[in-house]
N, C-alpha and C. Protein backbone atom coordinates (compact mmCIF):
# COMPACT_ATOMS: atom_id res chain seq x y z
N UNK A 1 98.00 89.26 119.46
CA UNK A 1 98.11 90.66 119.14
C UNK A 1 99.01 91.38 120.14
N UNK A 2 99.84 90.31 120.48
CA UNK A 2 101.02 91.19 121.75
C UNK A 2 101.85 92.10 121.45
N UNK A 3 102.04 92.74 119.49
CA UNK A 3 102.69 93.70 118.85
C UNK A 3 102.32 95.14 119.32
N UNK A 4 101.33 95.28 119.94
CA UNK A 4 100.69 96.58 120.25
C UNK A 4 101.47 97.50 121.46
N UNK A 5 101.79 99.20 121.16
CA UNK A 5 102.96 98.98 122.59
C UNK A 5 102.17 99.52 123.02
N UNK A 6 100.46 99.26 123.49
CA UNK A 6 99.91 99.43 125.02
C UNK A 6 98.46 98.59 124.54
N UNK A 7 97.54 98.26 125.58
CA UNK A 7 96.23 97.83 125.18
C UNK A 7 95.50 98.43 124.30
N UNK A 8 95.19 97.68 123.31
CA UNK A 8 94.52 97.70 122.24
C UNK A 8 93.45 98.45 122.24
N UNK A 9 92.67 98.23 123.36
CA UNK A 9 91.48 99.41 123.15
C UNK A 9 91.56 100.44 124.12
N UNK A 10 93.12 100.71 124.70
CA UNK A 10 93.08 102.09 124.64
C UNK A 10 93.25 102.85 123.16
N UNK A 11 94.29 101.71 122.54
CA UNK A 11 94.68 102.74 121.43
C UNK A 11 93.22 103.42 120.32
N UNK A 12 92.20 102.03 120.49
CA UNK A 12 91.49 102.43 119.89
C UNK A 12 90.44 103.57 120.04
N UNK A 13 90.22 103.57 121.47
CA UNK A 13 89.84 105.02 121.99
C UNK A 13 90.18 106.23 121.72
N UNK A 14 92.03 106.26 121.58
CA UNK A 14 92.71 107.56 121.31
C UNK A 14 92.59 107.52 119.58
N UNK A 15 92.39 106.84 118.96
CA UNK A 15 91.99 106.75 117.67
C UNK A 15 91.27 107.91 116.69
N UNK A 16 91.81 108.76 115.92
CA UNK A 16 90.86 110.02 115.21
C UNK A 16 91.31 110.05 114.08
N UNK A 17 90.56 109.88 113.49
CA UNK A 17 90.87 110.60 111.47
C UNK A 17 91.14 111.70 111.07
N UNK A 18 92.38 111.44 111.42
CA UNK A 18 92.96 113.50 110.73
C UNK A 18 92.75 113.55 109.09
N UNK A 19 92.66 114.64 109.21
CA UNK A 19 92.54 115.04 107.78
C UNK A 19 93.64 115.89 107.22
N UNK A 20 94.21 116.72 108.36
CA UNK A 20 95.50 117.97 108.01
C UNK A 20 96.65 117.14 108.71
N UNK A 21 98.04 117.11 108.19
CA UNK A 21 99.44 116.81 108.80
C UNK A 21 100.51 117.63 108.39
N UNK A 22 101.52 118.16 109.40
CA UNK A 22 102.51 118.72 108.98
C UNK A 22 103.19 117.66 108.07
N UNK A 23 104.02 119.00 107.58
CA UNK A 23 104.39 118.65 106.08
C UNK A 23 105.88 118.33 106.64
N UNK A 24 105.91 116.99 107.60
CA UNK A 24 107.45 116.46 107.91
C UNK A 24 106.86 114.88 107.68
N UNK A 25 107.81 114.72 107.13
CA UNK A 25 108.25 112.97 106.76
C UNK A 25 108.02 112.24 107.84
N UNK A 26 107.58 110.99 107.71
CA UNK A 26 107.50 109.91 108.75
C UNK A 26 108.80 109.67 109.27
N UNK A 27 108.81 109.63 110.97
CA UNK A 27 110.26 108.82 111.14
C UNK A 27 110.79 107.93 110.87
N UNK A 28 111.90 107.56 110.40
CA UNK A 28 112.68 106.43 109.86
C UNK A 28 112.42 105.43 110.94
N UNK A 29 112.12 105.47 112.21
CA UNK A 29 112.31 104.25 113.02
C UNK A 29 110.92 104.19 113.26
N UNK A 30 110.10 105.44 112.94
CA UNK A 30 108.91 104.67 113.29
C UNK A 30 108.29 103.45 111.88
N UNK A 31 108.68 104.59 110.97
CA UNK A 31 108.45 103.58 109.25
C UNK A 31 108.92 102.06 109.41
N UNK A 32 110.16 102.08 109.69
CA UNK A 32 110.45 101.07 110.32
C UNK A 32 109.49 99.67 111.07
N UNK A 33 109.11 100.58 112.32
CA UNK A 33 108.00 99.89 112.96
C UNK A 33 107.26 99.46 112.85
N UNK A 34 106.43 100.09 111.89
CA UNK A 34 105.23 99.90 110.99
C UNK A 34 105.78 98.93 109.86
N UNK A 35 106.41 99.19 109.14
CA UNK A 35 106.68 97.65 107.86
C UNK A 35 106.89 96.52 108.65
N UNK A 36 108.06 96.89 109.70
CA UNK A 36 107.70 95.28 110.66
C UNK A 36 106.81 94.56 110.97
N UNK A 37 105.62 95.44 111.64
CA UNK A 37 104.72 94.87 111.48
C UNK A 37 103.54 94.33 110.81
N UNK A 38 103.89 95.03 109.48
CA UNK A 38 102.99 94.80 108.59
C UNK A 38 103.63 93.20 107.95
N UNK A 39 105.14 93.60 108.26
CA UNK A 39 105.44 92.15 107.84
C UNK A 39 104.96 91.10 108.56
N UNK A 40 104.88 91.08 109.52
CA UNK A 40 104.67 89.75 110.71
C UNK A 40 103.40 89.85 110.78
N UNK A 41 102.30 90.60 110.25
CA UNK A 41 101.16 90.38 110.73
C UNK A 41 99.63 90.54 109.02
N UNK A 42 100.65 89.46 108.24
CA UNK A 42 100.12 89.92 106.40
C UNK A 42 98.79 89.62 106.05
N UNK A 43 98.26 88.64 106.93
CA UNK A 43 97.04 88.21 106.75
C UNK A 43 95.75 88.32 107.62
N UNK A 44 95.00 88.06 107.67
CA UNK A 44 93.47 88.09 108.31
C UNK A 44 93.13 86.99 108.28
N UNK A 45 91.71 86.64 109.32
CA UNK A 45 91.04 85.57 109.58
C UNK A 45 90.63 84.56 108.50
N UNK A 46 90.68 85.10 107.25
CA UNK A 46 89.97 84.03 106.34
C UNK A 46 91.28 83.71 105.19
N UNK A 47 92.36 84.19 105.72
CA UNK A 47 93.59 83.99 104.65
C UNK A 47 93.59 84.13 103.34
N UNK A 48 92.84 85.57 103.06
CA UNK A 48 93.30 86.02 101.54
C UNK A 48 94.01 86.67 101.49
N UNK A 49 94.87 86.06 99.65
CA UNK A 49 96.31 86.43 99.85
C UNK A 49 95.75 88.32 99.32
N UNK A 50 96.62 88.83 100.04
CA UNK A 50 96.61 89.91 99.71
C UNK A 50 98.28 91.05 100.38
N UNK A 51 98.18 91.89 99.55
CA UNK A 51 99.88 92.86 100.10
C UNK A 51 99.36 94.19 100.12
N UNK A 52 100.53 94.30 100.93
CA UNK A 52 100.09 95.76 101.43
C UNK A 52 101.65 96.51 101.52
N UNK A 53 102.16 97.91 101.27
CA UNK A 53 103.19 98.35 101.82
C UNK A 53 103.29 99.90 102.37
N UNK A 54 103.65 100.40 102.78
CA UNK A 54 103.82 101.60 103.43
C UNK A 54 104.87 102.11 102.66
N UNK A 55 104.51 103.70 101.82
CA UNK A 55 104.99 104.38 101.02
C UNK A 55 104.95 105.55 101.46
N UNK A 56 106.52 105.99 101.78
CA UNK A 56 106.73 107.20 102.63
C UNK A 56 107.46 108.45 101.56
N UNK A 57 106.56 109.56 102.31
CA UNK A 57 107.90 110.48 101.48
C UNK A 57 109.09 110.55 101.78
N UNK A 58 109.70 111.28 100.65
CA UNK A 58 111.27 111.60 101.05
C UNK A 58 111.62 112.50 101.27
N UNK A 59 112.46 113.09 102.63
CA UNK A 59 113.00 114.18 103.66
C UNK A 59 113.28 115.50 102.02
N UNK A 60 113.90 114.67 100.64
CA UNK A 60 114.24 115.37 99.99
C UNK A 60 113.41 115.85 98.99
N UNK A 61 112.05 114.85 99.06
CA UNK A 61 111.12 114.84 97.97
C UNK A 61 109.91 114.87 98.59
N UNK A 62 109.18 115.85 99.07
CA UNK A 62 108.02 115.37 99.90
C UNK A 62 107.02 115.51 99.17
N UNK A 63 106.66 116.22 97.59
CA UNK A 63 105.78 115.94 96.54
C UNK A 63 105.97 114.83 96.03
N UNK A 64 106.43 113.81 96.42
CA UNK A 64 106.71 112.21 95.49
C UNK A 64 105.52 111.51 95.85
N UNK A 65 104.45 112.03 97.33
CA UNK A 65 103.40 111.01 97.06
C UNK A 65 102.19 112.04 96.30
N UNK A 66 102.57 113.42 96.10
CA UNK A 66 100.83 113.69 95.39
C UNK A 66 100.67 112.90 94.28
N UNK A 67 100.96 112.21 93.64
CA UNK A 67 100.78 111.42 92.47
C UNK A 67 99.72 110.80 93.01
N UNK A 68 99.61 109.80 93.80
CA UNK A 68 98.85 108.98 94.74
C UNK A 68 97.39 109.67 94.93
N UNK A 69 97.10 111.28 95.18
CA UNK A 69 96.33 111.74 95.37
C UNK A 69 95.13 111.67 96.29
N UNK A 70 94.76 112.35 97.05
CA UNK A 70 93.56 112.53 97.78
C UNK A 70 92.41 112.67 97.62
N UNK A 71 92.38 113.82 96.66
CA UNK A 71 91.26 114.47 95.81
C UNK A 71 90.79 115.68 97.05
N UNK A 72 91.95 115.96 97.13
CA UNK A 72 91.64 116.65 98.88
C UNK A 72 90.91 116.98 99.79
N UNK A 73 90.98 115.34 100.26
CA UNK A 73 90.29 115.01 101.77
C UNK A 73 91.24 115.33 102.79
N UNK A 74 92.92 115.05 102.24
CA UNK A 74 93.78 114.81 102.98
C UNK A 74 94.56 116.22 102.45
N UNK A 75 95.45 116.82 103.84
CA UNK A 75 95.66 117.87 103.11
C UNK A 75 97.76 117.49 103.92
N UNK A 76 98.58 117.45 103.17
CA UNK A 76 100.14 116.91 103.41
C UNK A 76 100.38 115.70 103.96
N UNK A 77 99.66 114.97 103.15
CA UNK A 77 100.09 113.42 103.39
C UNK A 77 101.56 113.07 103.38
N UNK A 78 102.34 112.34 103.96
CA UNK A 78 103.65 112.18 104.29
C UNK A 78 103.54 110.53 104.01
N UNK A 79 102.32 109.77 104.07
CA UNK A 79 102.83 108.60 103.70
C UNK A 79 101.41 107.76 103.32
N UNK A 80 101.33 106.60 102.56
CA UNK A 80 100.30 105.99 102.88
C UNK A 80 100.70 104.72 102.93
N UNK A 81 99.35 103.47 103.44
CA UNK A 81 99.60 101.98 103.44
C UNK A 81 98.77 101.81 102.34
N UNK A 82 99.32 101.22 101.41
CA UNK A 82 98.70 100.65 100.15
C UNK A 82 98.71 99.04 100.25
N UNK A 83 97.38 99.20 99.95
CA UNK A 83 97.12 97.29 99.36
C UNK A 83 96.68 96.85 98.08
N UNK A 84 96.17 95.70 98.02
CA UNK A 84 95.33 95.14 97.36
C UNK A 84 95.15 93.35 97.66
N UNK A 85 94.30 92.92 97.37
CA UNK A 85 93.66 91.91 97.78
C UNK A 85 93.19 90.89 96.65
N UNK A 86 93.44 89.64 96.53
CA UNK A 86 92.76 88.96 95.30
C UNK A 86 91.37 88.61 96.08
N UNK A 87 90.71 88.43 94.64
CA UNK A 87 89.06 88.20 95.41
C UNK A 87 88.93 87.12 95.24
N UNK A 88 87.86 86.51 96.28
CA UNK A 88 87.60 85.14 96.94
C UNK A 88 86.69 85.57 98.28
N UNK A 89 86.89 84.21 98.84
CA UNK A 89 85.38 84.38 100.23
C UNK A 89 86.24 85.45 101.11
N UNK A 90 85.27 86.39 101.30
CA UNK A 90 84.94 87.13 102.39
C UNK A 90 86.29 87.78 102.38
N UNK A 91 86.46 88.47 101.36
CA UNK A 91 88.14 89.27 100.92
C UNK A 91 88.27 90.54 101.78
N UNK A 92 87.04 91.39 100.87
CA UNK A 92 87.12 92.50 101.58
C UNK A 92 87.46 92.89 102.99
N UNK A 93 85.98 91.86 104.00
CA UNK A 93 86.63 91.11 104.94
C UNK A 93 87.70 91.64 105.56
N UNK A 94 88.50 90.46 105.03
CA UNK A 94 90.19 90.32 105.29
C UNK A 94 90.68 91.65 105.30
N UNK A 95 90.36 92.15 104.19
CA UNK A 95 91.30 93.23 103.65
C UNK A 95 91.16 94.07 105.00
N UNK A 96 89.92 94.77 105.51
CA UNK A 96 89.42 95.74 106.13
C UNK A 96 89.95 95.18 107.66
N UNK A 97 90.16 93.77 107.60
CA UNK A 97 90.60 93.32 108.83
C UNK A 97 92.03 93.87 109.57
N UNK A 98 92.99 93.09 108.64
CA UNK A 98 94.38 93.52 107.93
C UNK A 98 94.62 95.02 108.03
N UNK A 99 93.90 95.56 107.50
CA UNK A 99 94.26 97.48 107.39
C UNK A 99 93.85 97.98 108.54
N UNK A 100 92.48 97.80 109.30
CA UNK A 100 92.75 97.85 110.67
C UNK A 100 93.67 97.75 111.46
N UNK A 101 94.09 96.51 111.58
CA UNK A 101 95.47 96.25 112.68
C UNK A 101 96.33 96.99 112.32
N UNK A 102 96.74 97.64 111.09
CA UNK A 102 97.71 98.25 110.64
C UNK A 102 97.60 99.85 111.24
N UNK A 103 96.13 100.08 111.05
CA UNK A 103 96.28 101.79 111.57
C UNK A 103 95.96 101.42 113.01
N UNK A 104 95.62 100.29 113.83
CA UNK A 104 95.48 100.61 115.51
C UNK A 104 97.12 100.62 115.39
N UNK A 105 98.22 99.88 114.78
CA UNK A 105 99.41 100.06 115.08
C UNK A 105 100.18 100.82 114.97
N UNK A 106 99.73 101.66 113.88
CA UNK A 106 100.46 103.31 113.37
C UNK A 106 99.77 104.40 114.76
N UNK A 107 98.56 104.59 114.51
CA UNK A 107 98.66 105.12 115.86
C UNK A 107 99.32 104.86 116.90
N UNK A 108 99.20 103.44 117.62
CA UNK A 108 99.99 103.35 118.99
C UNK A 108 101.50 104.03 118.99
N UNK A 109 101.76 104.10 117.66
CA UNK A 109 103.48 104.43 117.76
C UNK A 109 103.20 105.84 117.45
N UNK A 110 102.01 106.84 117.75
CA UNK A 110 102.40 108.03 117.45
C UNK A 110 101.62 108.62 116.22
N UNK A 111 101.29 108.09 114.89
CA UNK A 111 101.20 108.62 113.44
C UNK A 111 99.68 108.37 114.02
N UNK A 112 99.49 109.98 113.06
CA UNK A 112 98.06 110.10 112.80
C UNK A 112 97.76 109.42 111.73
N UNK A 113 96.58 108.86 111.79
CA UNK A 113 95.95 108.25 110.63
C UNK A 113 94.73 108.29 109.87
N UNK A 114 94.41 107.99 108.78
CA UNK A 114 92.77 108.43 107.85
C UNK A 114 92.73 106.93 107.27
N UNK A 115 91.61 106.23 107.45
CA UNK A 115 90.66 105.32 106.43
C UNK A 115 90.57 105.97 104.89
N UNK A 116 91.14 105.45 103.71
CA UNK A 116 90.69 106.48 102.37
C UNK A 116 90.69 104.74 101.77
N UNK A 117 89.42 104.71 100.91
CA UNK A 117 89.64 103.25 99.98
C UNK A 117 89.38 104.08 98.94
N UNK A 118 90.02 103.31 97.68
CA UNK A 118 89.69 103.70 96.42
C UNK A 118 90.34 102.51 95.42
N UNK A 119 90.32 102.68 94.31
CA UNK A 119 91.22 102.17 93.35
C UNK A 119 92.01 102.93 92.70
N UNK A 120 93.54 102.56 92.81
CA UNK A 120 94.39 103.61 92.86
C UNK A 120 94.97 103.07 91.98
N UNK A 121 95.06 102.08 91.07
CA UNK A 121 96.25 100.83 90.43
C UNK A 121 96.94 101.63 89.85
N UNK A 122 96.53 102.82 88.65
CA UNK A 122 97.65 102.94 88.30
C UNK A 122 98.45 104.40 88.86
N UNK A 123 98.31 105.23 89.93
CA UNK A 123 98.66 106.23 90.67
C UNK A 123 99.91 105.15 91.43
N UNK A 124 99.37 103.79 92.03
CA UNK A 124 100.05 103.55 93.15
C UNK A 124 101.08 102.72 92.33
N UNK A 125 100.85 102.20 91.18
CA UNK A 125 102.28 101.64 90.22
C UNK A 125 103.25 102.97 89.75
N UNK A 126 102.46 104.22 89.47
CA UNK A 126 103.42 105.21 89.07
C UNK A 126 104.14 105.28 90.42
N UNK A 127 103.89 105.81 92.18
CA UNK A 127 104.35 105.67 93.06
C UNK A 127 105.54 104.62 93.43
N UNK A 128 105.66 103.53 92.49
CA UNK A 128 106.87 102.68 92.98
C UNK A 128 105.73 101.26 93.21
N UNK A 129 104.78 101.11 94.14
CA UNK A 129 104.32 100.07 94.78
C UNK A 129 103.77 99.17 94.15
N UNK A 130 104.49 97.91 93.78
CA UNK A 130 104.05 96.83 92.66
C UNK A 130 103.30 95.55 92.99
């Protein structure tokens, strides 16, 4: 877990579930940062296949994710990490494993972050994410 840019459980300390975000776009280099690592780091302990991608607004379109919806918990979402997971042993598991590492890593670089599960299939296919 040497991807982290400081110890891990500091980050997890500084760790809080926002609920409100200004209404500015994720940085391009941090978005960046984050798909990298989501690339290099796709699986969990029990290796179910499962994907995930980070779906950002656009500087020109920043209503392109209400489709996606909150049901407003979240109030100017600018981006989310979407998954899904095939089921098998101890998926969820995985899944919750996986999406963890993903928000201790969005935080360390800065982005506030929220836990939201739901089933989104067809919000997050209208969104682009296949």
């Amino acid at each position: 877990m040497g991807d982290y840019t400081r110890p891990v459980t500091e980050i997890i300390r500084q760790r809080f579930s926002y609920r409100e975000y200004l209404e500015t776009p994720i940085d391009g280099t941090q978005q960046q940062q984050l798909r990298e690592f989501m690339d290099r780091n796709p699986r969990g302990p029990w290796e179910a296949p499962q994907r995930f991608e980070l779906v950002a607004a656009l500087e020109h379109d920043r209503a392109s994710l209400k489709r996606l919806g909150t049901y407003g918990f979240i109030k100017n979402p600018m981006g989310f990490i979407v998954g899904g997971v095939h089921p098998g042993e101890k998926y969820l598991e995985d899944f919750g494993y996986v999406m963890e590492r993903f928000i201790l890593y969005a935080t360390g670089i800065g982005l506030g972050t929220c836990w939201l599960g739901a089933r989104l299939r067809k919000a997050v296919l209208r969104a682009g994410c296949r």
